[in-house]
PDB file of N, CA and C in Angstrom:
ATOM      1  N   UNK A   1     146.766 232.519 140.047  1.00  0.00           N
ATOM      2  CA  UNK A   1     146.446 231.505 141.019  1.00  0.00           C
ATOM      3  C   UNK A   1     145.328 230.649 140.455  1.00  0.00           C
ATOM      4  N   UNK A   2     145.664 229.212 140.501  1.00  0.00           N
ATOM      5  CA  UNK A   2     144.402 228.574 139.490  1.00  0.00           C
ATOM      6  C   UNK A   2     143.567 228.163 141.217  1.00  0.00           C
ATOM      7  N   UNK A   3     142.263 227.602 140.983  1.00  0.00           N
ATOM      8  CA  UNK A   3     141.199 227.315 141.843  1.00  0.00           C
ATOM      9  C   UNK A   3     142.040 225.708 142.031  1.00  0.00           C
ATOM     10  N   UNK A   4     141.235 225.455 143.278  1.00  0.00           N
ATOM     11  CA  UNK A   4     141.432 224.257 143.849  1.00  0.00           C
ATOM     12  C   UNK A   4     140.032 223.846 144.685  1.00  0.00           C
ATOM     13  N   UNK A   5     140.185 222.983 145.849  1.00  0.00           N
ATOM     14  CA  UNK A   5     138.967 222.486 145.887  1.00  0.00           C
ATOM     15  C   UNK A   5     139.044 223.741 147.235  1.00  0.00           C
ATOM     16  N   UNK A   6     137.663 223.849 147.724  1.00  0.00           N
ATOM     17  CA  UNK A   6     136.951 224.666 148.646  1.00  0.00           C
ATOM     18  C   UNK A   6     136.756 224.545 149.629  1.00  0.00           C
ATOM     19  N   UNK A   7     136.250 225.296 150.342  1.00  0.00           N
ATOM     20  CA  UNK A   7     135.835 224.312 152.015  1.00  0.00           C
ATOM     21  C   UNK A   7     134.280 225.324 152.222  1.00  0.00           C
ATOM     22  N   UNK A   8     133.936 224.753 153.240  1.00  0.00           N
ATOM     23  CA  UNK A   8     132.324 225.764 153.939  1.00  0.00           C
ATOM     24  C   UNK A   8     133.351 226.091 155.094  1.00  0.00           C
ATOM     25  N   UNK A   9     133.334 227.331 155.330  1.00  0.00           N
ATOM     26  CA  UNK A   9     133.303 228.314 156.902  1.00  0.00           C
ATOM     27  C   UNK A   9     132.462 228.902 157.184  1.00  0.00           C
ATOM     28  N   UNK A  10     131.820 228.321 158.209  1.00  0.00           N
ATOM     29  CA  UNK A  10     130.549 228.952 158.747  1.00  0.00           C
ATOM     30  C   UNK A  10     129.495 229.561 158.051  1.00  0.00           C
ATOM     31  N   UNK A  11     129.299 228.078 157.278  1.00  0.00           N
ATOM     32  CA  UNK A  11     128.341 227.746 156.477  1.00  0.00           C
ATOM     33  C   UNK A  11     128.593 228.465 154.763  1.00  0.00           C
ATOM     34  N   UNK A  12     129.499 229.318 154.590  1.00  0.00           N
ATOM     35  CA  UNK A  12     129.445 229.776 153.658  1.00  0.00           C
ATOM     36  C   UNK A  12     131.096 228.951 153.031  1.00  0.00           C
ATOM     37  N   UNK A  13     130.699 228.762 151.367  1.00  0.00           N
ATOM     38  CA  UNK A  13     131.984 227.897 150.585  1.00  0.00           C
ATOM     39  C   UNK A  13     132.622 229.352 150.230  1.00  0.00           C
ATOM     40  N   UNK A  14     134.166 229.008 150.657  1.00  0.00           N
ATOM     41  CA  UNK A  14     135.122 229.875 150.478  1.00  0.00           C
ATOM     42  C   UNK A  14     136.147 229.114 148.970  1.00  0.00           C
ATOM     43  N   UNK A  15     135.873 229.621 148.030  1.00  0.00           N
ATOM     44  CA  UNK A  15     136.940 229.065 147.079  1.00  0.00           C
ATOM     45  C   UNK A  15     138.167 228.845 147.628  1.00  0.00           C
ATOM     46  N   UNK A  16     139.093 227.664 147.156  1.00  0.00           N
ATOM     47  CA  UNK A  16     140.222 227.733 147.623  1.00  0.00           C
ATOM     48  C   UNK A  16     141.440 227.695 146.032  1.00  0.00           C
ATOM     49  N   UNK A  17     142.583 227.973 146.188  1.00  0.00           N
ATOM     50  CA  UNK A  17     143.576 227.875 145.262  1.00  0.00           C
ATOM     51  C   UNK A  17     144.945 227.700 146.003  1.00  0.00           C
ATOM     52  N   UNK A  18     145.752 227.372 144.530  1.00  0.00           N
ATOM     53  CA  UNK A  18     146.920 227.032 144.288  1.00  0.00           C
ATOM     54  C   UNK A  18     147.449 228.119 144.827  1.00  0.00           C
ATOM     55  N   UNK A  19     149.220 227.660 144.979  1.00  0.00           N
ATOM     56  CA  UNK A  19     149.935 228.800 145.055  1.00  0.00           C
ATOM     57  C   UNK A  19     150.280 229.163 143.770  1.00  0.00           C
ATOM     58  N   UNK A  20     150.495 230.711 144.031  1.00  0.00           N
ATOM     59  CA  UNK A  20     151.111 231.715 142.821  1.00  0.00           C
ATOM     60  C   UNK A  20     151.829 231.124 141.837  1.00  0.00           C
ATOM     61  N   UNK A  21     151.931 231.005 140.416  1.00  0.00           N
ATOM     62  CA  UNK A  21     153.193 230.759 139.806  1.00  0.00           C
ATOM     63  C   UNK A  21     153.073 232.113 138.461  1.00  0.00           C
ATOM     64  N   UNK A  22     154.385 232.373 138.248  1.00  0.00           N
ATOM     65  CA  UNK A  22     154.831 233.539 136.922  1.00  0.00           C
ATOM     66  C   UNK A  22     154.632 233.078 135.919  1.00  0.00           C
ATOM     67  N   UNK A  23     153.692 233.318 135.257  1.00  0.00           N
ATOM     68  CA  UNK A  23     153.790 232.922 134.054  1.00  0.00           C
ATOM     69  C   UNK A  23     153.628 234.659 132.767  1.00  0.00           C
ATOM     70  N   UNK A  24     154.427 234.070 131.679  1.00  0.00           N
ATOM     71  CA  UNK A  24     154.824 235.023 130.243  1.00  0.00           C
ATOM     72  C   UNK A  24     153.232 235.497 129.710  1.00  0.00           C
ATOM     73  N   UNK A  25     152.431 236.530 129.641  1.00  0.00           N
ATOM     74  CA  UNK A  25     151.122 236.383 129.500  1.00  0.00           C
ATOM     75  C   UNK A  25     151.266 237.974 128.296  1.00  0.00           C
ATOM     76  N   UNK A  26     150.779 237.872 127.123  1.00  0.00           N
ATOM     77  CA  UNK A  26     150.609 238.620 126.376  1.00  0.00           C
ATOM     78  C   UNK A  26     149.333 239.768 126.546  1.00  0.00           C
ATOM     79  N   UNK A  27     149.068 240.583 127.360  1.00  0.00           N
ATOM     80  CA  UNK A  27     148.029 241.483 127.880  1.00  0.00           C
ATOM     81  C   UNK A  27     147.741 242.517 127.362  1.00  0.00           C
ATOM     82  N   UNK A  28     146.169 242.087 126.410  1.00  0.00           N
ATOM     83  CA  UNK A  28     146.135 243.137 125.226  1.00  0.00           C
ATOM     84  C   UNK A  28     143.827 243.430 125.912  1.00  0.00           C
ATOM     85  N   UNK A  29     144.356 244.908 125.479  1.00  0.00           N
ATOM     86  CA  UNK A  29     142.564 245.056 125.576  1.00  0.00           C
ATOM     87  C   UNK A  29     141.921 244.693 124.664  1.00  0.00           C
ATOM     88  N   UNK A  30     141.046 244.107 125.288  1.00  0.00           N
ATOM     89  CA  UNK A  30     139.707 243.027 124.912  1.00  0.00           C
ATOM     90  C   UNK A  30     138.794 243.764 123.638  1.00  0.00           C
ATOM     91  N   UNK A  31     138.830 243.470 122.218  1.00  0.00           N
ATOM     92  CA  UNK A  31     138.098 244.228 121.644  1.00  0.00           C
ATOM     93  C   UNK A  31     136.466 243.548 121.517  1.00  0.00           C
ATOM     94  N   UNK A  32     135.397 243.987 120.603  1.00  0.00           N
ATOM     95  CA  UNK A  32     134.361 243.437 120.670  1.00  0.00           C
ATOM     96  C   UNK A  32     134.831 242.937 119.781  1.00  0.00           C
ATOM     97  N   UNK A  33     134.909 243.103 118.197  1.00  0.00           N
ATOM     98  CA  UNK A  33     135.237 241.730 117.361  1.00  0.00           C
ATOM     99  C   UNK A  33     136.621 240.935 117.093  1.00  0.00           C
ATOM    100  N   UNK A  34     136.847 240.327 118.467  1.00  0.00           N
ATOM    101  CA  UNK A  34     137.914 239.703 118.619  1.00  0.00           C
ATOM    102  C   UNK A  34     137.228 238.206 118.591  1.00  0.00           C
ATOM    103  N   UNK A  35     138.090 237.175 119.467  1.00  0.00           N
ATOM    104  CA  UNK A  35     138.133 235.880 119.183  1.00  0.00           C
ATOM    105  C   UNK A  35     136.473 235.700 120.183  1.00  0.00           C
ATOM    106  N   UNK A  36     136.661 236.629 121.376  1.00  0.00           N
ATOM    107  CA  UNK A  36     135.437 236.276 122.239  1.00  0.00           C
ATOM    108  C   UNK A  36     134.167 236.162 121.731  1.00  0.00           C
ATOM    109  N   UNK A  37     133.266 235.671 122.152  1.00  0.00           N
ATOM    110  CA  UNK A  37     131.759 236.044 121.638  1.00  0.00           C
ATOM    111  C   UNK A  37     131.467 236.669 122.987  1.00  0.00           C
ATOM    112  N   UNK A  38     130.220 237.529 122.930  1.00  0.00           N
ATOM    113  CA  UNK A  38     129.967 238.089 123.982  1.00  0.00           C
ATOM    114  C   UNK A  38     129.465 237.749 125.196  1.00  0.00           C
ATOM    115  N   UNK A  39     130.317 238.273 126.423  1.00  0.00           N
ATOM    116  CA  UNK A  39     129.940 237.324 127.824  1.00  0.00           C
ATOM    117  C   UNK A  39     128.967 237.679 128.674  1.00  0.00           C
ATOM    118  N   UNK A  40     128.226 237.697 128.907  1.00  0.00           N
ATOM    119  CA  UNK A  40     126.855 238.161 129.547  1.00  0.00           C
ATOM    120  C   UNK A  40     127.074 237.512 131.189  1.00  0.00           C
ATOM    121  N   UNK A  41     126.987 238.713 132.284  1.00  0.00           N
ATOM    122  CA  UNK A  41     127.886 238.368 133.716  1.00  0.00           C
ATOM    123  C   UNK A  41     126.788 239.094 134.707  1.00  0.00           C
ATOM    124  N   UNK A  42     126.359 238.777 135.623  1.00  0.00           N
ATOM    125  CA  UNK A  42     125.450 239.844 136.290  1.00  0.00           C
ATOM    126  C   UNK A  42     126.991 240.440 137.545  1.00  0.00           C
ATOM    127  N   UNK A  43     128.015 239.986 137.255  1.00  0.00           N
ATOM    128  CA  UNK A  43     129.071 241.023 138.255  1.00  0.00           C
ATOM    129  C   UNK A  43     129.311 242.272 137.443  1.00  0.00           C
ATOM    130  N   UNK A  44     129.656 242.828 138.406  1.00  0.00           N
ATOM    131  CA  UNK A  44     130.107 244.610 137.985  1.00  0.00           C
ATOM    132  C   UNK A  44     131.306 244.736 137.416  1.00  0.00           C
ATOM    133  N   UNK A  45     131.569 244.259 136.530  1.00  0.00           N
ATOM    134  CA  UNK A  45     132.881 243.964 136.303  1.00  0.00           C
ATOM    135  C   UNK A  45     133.307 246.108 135.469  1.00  0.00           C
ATOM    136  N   UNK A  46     134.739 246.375 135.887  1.00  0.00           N
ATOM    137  CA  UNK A  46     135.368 247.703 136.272  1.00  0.00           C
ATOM    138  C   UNK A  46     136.347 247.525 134.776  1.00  0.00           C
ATOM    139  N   UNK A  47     136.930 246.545 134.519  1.00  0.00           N
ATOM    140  CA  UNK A  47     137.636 246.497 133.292  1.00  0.00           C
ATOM    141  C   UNK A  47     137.933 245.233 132.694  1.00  0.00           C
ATOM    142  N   UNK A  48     138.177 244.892 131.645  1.00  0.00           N
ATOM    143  CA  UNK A  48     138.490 244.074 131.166  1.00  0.00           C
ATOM    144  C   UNK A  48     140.068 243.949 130.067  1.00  0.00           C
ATOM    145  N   UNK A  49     140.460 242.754 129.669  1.00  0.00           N
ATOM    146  CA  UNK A  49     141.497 242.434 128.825  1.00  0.00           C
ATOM    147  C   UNK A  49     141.584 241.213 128.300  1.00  0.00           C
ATOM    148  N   UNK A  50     142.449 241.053 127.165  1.00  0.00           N
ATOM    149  CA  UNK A  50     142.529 239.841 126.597  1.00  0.00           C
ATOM    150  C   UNK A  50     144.234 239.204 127.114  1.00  0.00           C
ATOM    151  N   UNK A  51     144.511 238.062 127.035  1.00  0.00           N
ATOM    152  CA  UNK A  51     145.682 237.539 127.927  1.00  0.00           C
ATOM    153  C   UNK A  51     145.910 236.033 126.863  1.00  0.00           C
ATOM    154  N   UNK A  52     147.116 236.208 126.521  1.00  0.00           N
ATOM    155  CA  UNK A  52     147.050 235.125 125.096  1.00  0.00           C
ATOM    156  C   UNK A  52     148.989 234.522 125.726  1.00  0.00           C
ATOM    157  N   UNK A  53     148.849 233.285 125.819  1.00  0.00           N
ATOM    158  CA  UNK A  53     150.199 232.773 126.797  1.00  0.00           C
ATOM    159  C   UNK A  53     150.271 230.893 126.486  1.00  0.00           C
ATOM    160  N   UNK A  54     150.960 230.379 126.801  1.00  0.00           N
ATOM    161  CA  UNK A  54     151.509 229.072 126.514  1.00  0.00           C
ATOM    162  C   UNK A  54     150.673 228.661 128.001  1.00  0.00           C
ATOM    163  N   UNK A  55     150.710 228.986 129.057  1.00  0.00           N
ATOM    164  CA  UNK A  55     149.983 228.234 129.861  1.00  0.00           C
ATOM    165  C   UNK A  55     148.691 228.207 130.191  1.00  0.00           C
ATOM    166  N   UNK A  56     147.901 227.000 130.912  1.00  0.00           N
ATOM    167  CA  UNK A  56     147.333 226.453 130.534  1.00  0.00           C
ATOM    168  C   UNK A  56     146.511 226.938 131.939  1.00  0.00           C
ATOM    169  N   UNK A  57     145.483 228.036 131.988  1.00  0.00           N
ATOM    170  CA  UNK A  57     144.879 228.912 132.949  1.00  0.00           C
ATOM    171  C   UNK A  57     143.243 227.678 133.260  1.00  0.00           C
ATOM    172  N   UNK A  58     142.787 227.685 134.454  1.00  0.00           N
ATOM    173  CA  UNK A  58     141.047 227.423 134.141  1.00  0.00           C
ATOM    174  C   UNK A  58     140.190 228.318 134.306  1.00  0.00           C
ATOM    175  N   UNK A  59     139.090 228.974 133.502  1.00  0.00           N
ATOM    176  CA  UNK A  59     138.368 229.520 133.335  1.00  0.00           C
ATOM    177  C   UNK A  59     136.837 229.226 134.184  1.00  0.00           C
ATOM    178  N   UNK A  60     136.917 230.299 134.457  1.00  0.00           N
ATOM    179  CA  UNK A  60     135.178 230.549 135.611  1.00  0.00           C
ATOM    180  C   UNK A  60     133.982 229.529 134.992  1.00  0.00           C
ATOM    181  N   UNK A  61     134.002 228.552 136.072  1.00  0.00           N
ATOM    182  CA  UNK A  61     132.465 227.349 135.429  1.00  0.00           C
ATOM    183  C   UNK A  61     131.819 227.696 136.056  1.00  0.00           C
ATOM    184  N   UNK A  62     130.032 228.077 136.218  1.00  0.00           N
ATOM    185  CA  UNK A  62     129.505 228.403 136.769  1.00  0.00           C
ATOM    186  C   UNK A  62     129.157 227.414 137.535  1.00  0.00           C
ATOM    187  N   UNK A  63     128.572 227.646 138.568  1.00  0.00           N
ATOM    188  CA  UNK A  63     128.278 226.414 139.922  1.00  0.00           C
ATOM    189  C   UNK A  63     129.592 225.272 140.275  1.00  0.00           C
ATOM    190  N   UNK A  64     130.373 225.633 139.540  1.00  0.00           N
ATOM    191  CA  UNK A  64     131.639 225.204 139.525  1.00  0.00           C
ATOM    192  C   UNK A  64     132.859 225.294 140.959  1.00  0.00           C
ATOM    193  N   UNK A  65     133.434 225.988 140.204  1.00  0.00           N
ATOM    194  CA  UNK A  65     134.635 227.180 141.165  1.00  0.00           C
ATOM    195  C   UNK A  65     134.760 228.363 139.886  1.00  0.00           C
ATOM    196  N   UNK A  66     135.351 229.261 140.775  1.00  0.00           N
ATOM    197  CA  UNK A  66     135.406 230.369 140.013  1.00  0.00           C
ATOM    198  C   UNK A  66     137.076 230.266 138.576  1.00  0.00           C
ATOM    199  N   UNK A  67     137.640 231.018 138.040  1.00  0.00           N
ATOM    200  CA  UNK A  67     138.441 231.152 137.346  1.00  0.00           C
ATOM    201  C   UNK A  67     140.116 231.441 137.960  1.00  0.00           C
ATOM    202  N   UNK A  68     140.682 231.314 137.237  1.00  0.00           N
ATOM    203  CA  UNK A  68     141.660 231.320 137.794  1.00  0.00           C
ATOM    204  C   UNK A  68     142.230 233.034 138.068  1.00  0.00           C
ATOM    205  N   UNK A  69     143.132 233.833 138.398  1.00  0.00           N
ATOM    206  CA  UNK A  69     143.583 234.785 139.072  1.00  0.00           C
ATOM    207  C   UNK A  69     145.057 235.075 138.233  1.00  0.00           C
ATOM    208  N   UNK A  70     144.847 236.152 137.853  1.00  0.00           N
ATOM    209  CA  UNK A  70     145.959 237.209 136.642  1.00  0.00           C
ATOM    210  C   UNK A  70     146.257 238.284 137.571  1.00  0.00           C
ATOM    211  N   UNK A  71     147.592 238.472 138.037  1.00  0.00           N
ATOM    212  CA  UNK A  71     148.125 239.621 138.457  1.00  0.00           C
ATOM    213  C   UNK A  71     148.877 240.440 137.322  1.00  0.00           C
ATOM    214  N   UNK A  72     148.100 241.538 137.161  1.00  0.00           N
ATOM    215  CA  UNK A  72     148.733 242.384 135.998  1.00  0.00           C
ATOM    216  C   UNK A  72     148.288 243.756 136.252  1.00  0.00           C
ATOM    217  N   UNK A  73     149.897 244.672 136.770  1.00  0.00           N
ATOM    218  CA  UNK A  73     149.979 245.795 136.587  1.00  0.00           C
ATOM    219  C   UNK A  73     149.423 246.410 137.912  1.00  0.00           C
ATOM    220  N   UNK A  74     149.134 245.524 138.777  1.00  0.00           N
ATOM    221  CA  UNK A  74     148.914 245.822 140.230  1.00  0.00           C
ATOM    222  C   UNK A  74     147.356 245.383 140.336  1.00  0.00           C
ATOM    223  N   UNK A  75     146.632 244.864 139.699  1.00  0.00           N
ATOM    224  CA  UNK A  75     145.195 244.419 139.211  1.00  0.00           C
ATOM    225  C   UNK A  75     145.188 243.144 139.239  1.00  0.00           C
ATOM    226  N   UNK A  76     143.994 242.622 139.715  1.00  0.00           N
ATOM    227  CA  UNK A  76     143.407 241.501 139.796  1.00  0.00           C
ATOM    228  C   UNK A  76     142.486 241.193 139.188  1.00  0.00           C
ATOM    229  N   UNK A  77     143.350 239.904 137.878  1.00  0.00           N
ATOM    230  CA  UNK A  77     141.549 239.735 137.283  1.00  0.00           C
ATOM    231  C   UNK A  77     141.271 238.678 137.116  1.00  0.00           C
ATOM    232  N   UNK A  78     140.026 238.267 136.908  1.00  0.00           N
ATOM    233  CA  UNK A  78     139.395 236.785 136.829  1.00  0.00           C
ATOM    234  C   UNK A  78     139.329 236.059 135.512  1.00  0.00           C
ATOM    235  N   UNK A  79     140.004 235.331 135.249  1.00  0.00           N
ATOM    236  CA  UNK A  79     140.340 234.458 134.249  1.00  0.00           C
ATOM    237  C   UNK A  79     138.183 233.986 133.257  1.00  0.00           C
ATOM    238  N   UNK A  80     137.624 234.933 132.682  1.00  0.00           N
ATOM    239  CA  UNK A  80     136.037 234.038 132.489  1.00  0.00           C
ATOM    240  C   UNK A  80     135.921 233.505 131.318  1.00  0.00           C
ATOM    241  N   UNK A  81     136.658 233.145 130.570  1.00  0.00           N
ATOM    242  CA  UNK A  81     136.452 232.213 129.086  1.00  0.00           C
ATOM    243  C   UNK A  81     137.926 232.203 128.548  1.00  0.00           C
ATOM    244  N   UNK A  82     138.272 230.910 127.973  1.00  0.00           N
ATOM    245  CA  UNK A  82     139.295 230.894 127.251  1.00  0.00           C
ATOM    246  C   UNK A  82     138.979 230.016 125.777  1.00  0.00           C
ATOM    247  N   UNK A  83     140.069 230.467 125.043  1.00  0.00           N
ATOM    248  CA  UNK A  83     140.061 229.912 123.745  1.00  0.00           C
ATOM    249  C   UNK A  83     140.990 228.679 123.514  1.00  0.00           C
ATOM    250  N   UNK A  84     141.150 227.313 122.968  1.00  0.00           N
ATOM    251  CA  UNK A  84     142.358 226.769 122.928  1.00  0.00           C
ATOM    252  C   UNK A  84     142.586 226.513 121.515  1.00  0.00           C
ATOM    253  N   UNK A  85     144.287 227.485 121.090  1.00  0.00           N
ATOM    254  CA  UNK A  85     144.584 226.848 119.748  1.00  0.00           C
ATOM    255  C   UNK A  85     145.855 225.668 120.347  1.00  0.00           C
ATOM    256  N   UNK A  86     145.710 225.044 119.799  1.00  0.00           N
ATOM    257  CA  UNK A  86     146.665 223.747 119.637  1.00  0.00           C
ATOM    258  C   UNK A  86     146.628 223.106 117.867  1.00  0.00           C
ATOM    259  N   UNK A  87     147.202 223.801 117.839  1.00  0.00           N
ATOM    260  CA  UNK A  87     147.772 223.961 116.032  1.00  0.00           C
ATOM    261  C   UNK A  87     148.505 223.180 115.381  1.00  0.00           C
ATOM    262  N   UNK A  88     149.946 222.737 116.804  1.00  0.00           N
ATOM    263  CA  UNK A  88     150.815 222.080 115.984  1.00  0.00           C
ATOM    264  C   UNK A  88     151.886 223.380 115.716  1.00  0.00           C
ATOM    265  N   UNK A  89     151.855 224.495 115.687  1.00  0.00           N
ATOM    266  CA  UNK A  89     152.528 225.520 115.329  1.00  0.00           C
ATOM    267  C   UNK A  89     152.881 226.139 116.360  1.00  0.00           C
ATOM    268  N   UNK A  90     152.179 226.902 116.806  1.00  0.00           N
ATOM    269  CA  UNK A  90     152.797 227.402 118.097  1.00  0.00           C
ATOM    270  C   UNK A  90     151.437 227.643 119.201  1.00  0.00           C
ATOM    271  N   UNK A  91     151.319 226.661 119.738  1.00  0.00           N
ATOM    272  CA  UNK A  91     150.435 226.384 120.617  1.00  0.00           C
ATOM    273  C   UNK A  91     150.226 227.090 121.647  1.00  0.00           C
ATOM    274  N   UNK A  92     148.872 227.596 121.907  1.00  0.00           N
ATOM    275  CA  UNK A  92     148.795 228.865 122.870  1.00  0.00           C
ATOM    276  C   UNK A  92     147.195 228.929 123.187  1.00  0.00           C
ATOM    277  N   UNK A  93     146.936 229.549 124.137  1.00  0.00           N
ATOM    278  CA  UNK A  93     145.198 230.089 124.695  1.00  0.00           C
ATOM    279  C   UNK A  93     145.236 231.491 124.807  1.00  0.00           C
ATOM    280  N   UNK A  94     143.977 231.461 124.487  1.00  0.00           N
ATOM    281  CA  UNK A  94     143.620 233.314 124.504  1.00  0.00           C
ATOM    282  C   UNK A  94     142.768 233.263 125.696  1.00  0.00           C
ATOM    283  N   UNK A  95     142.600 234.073 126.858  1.00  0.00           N
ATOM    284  CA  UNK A  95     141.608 234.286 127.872  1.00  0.00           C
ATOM    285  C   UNK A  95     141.428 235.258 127.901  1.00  0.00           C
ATOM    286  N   UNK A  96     139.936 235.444 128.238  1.00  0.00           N
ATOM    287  CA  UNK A  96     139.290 236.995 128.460  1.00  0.00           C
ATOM    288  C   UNK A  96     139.169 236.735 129.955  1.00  0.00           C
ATOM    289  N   UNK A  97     139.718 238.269 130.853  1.00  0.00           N
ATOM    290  CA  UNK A  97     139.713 238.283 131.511  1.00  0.00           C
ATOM    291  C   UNK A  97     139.106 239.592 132.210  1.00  0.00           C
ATOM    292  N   UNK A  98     138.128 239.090 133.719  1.00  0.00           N
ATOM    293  CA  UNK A  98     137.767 240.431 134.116  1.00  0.00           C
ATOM    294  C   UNK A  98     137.966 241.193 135.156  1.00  0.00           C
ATOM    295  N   UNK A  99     137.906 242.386 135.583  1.00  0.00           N
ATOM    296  CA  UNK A  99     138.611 242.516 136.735  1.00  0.00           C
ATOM    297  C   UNK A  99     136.868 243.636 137.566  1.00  0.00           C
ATOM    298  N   UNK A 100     136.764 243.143 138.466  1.00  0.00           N
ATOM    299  CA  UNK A 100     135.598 243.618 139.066  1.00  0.00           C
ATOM    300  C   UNK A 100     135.402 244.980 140.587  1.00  0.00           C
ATOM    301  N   UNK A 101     134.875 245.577 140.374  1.00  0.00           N
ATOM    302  CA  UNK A 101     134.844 246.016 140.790  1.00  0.00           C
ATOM    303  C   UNK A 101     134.380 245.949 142.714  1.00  0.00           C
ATOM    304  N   UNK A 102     134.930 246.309 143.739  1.00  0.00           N
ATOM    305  CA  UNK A 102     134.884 245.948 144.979  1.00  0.00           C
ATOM    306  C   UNK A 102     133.493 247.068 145.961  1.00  0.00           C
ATOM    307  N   UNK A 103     133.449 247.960 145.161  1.00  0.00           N
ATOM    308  CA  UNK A 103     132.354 249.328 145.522  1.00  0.00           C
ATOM    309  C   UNK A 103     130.761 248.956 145.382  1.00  0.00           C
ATOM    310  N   UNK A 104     130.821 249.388 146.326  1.00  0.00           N
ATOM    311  CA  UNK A 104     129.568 249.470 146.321  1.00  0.00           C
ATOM    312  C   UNK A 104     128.292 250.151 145.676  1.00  0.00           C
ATOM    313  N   UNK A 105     127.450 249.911 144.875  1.00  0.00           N
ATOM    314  CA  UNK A 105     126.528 250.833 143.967  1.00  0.00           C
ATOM    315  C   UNK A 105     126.024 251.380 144.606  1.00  0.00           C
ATOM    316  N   UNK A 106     125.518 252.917 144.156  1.00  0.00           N
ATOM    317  CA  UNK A 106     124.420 253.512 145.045  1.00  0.00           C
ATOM    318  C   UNK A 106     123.345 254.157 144.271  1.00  0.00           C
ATOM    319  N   UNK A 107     122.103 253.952 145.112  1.00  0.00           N
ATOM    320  CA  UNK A 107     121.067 253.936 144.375  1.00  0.00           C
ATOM    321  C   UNK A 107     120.308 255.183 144.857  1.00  0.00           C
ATOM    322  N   UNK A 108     120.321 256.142 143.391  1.00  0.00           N
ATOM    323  CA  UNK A 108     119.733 257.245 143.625  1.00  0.00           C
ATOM    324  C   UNK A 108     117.934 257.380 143.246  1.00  0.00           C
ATOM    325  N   UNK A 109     117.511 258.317 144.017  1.00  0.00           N
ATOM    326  CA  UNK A 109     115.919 258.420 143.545  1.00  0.00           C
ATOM    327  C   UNK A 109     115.194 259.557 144.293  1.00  0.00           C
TER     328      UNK A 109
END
């Protein structure tokens, strides 16, 4: 689901998006010396992956809107940096994507 524009409900901005579309997405785990450089996030993010496909995803801008939305494998993850090759050869983006966690931390002492 890519982002679209937003609205305020009761006072708070609710991201808004597109409807769903299928797209062919190559879903490989995210290594450290891969294409990414390292993403520094204060979310809790639970797992991550790399997602390398012909279409053309938007990635999390900060103060922005958020990233676009990967359904994979019953998981929801957030589209936060992409790469663009446009080669001429076989043209494609790599996105790192994260999937966050909904729990709550608890703080022991």
């Amino acid at each position: 689901m890519q982002p679209a524009k937003g609205e305020f409900v009761a006072g708070v901005y609710r991201q808004g998006y597109e409807k769903p579309v299928t797209a062919m997405l190559s879903m490989q785990p995210a290594n450290g010396g891969g294409t990414f450089k390292e993403y520094l996030t204060g979310r809790k993010v639970s797992d991550y992956m790399e997602a390398i496909g012909e279409v053309d995803l938007k990635s999390t801008e900060e103060g922005e809107h958020n990233g676009a939305y990967v359904l994979c494998g019953g998981k929801k993850y957030e589209v936060v940096d992409r790469a663009e090759w446009q080669n001429g050869v076989i043209n494609h983006y790599e996105y790192l994507l994260y999937r966050t966690t909904t729990e709550k931390s608890e703080v022991t002492g």
